[in-house]
C-alpha atoms as a PDB file:
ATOM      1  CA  UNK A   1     -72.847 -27.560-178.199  1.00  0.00           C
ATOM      2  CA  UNK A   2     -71.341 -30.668-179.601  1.00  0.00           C
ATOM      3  CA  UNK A   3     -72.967 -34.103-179.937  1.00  0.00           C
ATOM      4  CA  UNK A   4     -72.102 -37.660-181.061  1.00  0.00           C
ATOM      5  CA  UNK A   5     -72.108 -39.498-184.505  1.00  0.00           C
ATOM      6  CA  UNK A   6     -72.267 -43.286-183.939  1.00  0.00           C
ATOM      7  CA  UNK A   7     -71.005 -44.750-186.343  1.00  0.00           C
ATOM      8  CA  UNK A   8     -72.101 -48.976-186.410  1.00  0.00           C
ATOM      9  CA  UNK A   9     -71.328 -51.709-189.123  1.00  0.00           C
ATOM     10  CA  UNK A  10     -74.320 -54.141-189.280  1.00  0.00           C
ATOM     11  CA  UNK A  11     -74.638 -57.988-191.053  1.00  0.00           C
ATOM     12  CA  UNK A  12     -77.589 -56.897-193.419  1.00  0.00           C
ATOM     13  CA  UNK A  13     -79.614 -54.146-193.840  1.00  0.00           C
ATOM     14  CA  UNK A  14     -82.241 -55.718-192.137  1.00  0.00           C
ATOM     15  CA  UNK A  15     -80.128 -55.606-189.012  1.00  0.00           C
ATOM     16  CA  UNK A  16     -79.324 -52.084-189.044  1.00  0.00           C
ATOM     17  CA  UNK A  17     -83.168 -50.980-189.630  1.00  0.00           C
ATOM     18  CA  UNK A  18     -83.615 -53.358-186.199  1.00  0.00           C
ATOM     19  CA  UNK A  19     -81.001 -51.678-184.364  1.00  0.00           C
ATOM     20  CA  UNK A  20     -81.956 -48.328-185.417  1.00  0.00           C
ATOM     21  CA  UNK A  21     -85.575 -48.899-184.802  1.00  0.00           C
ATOM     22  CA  UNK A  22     -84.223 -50.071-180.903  1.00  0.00           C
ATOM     23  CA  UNK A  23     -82.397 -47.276-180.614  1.00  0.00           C
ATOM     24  CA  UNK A  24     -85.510 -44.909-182.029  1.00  0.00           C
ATOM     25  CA  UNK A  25     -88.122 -46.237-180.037  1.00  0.00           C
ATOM     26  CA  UNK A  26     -86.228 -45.894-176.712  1.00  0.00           C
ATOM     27  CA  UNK A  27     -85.047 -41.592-178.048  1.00  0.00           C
ATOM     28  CA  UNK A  28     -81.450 -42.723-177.286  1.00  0.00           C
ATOM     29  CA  UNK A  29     -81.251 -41.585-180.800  1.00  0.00           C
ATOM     30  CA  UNK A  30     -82.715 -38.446-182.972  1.00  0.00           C
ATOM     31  CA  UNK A  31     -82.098 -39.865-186.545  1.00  0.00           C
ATOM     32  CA  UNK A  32     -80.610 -42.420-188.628  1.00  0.00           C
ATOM     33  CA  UNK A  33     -78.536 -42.972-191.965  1.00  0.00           C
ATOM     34  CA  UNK A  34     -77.967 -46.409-193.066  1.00  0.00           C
ATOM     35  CA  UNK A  35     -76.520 -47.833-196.344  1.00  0.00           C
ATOM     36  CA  UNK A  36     -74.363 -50.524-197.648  1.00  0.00           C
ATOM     37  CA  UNK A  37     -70.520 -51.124-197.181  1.00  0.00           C
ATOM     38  CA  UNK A  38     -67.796 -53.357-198.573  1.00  0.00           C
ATOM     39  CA  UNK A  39     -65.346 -53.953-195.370  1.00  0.00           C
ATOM     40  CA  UNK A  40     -61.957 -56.004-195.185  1.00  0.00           C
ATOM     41  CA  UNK A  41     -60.680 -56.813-191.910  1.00  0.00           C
ATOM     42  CA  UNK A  42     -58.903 -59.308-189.562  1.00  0.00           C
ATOM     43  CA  UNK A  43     -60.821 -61.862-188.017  1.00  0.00           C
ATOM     44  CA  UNK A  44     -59.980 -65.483-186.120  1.00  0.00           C
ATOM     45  CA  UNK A  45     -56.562 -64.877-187.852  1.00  0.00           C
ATOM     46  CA  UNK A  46     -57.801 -64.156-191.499  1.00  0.00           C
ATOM     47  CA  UNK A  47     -58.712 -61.743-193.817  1.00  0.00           C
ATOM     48  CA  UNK A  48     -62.664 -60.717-194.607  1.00  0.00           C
ATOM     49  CA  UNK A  49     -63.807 -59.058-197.141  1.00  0.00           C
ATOM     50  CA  UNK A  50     -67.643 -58.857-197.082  1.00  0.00           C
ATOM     51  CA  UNK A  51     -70.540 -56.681-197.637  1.00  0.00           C
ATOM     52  CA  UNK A  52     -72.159 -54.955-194.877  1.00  0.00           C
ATOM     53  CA  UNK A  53     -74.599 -52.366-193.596  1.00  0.00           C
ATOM     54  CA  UNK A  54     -73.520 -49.210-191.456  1.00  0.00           C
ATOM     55  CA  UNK A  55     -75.757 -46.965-189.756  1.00  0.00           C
ATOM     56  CA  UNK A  56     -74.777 -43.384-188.735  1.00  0.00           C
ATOM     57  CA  UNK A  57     -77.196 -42.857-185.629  1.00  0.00           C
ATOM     58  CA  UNK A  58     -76.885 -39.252-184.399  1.00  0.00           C
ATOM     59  CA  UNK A  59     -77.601 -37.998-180.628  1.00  0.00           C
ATOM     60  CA  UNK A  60     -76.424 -36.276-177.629  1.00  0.00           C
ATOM     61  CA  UNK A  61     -72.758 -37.105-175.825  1.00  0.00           C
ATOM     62  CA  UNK A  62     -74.513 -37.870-172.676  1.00  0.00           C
ATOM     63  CA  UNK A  63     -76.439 -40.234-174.545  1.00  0.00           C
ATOM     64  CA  UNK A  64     -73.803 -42.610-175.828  1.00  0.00           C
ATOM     65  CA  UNK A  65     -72.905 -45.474-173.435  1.00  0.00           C
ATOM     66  CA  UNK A  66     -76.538 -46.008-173.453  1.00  0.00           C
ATOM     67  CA  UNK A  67     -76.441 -46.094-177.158  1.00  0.00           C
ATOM     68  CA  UNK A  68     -73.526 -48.577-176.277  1.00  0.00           C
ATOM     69  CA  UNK A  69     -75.118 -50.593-174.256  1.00  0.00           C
ATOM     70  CA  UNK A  70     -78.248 -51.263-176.485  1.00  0.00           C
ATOM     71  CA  UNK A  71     -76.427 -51.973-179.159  1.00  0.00           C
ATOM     72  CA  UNK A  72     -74.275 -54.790-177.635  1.00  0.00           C
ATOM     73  CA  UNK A  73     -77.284 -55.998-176.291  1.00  0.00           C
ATOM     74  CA  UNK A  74     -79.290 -56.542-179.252  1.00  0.00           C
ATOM     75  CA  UNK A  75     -76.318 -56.560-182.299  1.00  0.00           C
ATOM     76  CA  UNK A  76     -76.096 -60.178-183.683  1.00  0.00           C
ATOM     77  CA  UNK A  77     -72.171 -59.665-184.269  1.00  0.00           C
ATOM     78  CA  UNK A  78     -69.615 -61.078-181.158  1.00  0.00           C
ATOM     79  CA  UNK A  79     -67.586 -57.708-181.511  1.00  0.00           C
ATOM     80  CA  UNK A  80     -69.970 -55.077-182.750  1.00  0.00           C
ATOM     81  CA  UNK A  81     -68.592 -51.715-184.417  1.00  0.00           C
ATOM     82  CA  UNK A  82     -69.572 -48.572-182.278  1.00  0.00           C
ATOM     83  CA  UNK A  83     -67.482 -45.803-182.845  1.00  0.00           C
ATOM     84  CA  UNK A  84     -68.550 -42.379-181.178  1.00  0.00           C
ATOM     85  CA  UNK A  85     -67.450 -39.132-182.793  1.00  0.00           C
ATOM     86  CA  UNK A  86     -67.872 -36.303-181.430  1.00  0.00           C
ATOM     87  CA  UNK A  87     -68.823 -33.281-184.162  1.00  0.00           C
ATOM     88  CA  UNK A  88     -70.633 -29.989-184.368  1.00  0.00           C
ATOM     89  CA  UNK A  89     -73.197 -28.464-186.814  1.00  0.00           C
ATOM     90  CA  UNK A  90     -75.726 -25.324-187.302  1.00  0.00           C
ATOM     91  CA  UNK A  91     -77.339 -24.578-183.591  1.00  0.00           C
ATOM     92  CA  UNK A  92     -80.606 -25.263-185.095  1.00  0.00           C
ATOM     93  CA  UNK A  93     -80.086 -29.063-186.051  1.00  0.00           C
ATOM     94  CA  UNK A  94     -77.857 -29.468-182.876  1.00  0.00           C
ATOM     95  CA  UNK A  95     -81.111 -28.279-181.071  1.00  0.00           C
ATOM     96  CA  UNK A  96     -82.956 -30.810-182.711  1.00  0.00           C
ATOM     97  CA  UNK A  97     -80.792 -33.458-181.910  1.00  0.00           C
ATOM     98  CA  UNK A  98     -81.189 -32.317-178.052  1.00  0.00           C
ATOM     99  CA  UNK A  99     -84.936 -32.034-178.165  1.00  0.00           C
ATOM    100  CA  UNK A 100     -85.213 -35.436-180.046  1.00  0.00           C
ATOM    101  CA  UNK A 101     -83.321 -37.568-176.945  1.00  0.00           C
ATOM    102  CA  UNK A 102     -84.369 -38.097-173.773  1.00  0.00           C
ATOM    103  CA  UNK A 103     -81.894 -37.664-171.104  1.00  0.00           C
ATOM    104  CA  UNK A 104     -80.462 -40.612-169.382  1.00  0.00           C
ATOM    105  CA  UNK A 105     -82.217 -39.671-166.258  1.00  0.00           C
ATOM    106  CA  UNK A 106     -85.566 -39.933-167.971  1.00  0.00           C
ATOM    107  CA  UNK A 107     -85.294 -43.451-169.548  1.00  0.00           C
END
C-alpha cells in the first residue's frame, strides 16, 4: 500500500505549524515534519533567495487534493508549494497512516 508525502514550503515557521495544525484537526493528515529552509528561485522576473519553512505532511493518496485544496485555501503565499510524492514504508507505519485519516467520504 503506498501513500503520499506532501511536501509544502511555508513563509515562517509560524505558518507551517498553522497549516499543519489545519490539516491535523480536519485528519486530512496523520503527522507532520517541519523545519527551516534556505530556497532560491524565480519570481516576478528575479532571483530570491530567502529563508523558509517546509513541512513534510504525510497521509493517504486518496487524501491529497483535499490536502490541496486546504492548503491553497489557507497558505498566505499567491503560488503555494505542494508537491505530492508518492512512497512506501514498513506495513505497520503505512497502517498508521491509514487509520490516522479519515476518508474523503467521511469529512
Amino acid at each position: 500500500m503506498s501513500f503520499a508525502l506532501i511536501y509544502i514550503t511555508h513563509s515562517s515557521e509560524a505558518e507551517a505549524q498553522r497549516v499543519s495544525q489545519h490539516l491535523l484537526e480536519r485528519k486530512l493528515i496523520a503527522c507532520t515534519n517541519i523545519f527551516p529552509i534556505t530556497s532560491a528561485y524565480w519570481w516576478q522576473g528575479m532571483i530570491q533567495n530567502e529563508c523558509e519553512w517546509v513541512s513534510i505532511v504525510k497521509t493517504t493518496l486518496e487524501s491529497f487534493e483535499g490536502v490541496k485544496t486546504q492548503v491553497e485555501k489557507v497558505h498566505s503565499y499567491e503560488v503555494p508549494c505542494i508537491l505530492k510524492i508518492t512512497v512506501e514504508a514498513n506495513a505497520a507505519y503505512e497502517q498508521w497512516i491509514a487509520d490516522s485519516v479519515l476518508p474523503p467520504v467521511e469529512r
